[in-house]
C-alpha atoms as a PDB file:
ATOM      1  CA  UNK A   1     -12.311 -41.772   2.669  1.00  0.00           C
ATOM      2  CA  UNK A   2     -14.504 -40.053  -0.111  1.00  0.00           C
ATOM      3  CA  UNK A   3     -15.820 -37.727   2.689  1.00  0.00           C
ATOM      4  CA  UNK A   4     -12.424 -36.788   3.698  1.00  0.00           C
ATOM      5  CA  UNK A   5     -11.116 -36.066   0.039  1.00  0.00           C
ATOM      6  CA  UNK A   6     -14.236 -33.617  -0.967  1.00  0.00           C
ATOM      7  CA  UNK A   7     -13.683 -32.110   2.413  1.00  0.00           C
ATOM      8  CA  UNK A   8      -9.789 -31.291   1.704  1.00  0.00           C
ATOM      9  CA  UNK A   9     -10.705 -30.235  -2.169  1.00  0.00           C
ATOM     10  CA  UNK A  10     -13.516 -27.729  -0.129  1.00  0.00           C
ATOM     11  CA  UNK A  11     -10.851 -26.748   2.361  1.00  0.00           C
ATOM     12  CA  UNK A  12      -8.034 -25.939  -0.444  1.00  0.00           C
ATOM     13  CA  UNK A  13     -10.836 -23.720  -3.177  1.00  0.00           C
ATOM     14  CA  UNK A  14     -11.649 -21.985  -0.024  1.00  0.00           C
ATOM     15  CA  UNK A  15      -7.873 -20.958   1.281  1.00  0.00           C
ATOM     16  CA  UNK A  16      -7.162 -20.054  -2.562  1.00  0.00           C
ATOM     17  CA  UNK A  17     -10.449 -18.119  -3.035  1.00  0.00           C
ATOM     18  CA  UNK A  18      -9.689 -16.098   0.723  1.00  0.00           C
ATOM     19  CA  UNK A  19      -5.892 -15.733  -0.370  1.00  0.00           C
ATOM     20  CA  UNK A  20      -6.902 -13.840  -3.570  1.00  0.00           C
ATOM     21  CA  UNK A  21      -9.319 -11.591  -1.659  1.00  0.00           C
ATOM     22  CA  UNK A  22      -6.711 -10.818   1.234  1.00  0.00           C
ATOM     23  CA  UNK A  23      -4.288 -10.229  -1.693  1.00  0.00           C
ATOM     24  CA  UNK A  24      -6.882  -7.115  -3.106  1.00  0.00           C
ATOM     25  CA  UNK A  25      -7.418  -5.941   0.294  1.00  0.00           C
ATOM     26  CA  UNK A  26      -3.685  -5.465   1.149  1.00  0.00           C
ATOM     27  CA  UNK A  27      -2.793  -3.854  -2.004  1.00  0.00           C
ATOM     28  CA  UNK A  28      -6.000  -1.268  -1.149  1.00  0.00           C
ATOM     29  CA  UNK A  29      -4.227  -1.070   2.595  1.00  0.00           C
ATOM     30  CA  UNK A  30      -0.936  -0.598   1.053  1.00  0.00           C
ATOM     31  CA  UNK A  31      -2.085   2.260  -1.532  1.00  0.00           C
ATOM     32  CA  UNK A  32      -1.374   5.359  -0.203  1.00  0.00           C
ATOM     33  CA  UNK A  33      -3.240   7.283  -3.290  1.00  0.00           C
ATOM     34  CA  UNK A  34      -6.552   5.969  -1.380  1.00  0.00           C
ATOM     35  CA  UNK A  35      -8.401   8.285   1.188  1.00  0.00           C
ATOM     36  CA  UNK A  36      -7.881   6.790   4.799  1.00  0.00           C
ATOM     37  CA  UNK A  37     -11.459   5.529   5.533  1.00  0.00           C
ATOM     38  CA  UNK A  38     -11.019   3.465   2.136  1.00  0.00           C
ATOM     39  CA  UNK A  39      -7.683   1.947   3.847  1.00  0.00           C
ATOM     40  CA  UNK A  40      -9.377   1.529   7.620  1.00  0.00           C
ATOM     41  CA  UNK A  41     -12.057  -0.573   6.027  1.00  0.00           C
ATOM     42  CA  UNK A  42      -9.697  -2.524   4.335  1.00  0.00           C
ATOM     43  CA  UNK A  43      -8.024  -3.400   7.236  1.00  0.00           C
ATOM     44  CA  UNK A  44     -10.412  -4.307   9.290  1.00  0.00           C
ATOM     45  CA  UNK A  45     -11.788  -6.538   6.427  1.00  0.00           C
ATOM     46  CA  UNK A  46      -8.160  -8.311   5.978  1.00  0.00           C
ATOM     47  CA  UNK A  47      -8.349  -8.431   9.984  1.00  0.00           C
ATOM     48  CA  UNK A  48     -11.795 -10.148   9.939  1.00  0.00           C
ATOM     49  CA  UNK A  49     -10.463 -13.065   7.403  1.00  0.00           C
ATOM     50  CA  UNK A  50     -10.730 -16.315   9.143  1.00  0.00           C
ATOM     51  CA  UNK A  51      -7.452 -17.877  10.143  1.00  0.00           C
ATOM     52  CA  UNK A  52      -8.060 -21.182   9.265  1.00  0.00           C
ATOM     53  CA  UNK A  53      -7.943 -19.865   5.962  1.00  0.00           C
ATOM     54  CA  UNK A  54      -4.809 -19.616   5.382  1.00  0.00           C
ATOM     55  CA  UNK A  55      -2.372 -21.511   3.804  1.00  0.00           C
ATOM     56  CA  UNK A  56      -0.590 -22.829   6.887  1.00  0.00           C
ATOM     57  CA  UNK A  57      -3.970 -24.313   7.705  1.00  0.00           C
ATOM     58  CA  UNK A  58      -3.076 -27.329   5.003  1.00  0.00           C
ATOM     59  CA  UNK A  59      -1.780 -30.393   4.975  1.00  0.00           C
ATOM     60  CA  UNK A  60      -0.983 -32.668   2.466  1.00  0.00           C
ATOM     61  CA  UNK A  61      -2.413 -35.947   2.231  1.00  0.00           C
ATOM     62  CA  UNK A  62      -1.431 -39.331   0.566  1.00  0.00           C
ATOM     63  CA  UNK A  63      -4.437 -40.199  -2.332  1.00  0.00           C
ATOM     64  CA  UNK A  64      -4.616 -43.705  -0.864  1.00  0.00           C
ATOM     65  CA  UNK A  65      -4.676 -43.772   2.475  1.00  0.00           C
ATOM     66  CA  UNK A  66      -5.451 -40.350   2.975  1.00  0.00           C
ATOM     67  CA  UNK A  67      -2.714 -40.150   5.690  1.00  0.00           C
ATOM     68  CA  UNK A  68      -1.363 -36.769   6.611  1.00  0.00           C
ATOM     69  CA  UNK A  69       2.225 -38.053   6.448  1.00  0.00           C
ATOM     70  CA  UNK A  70       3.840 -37.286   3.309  1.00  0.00           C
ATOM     71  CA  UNK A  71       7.443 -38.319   3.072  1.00  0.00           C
ATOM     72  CA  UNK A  72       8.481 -36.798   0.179  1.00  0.00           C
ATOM     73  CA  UNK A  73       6.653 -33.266  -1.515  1.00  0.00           C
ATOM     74  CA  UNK A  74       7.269 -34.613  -5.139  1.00  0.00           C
ATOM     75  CA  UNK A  75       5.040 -37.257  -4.805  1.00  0.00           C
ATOM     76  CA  UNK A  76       1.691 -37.466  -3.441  1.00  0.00           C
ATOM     77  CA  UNK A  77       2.070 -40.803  -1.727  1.00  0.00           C
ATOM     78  CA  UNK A  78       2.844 -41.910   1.703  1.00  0.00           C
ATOM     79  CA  UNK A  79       5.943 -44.076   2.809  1.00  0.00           C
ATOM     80  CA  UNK A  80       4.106 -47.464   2.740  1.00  0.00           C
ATOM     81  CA  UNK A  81       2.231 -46.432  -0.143  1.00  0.00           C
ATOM     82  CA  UNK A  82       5.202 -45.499  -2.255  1.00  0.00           C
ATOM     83  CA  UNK A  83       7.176 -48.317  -1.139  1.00  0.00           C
ATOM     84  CA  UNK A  84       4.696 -50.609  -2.709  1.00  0.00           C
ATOM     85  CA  UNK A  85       4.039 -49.165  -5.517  1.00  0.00           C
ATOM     86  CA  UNK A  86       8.015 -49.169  -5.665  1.00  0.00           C
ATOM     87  CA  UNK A  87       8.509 -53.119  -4.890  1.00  0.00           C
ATOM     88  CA  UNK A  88       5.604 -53.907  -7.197  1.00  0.00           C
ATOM     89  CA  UNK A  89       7.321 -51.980 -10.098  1.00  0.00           C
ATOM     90  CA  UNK A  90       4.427 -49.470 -10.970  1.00  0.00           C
ATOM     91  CA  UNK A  91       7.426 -46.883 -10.372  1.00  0.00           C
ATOM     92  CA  UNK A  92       9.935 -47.161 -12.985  1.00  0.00           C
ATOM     93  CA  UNK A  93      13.745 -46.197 -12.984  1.00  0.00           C
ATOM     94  CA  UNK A  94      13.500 -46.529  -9.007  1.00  0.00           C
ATOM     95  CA  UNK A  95      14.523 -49.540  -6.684  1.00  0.00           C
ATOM     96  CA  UNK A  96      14.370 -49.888  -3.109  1.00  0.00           C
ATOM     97  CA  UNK A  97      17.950 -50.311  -2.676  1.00  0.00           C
ATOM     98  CA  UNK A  98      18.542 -47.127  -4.402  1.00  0.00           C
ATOM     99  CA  UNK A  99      17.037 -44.552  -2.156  1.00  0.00           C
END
């Protein structure tokens, strides 16, 4: 499970790290004060960027289980996960009966 957490944490620095650089290099696409040859290289640079680097590429995972089924985006727990943490009352203000 360890192994699958530190790759995720790898996966996510590298999608922001990519998304910051694609950011630069379509702002120096976009710039129309830049000679052409500047632009054509950035383009083909932004063009060259990996697409499993992008943001669809993720998934969110539950901590415990490290299942990619997330019920709910506000917490970082999985169904079965959250529904024990719910009936063992580690969650407070919420019963099952409520939601």
């Amino acid at each position: 499970m360890k192994k699958l957490l530190e790759k995720d944490k790898n996966l996510r620095f590298n999608i922001k790290q990519f998304e910051n650089q694609s950011f630069i290099l379509k702002s120096i696409f976009k710039n129309t004060n830049f000679f052409v040859l500047v632009r054509w290289k950035a383009f083909v640079k932004l063009h060259l960027i990996s697409s499993k680097f992008s943001k669809v590429a993720l998934s969110a995972r539950c901590i415990t289980t490290i299942n990619r089924k997330n019920f709910n985006k506000l917490t970082p727990f999985s169904r079965h996960v959250f529904l024990k943490l719910i009936r063992a009352g580690r969650i407070s203000g919420i019963k099952k009966a409520s939601w």
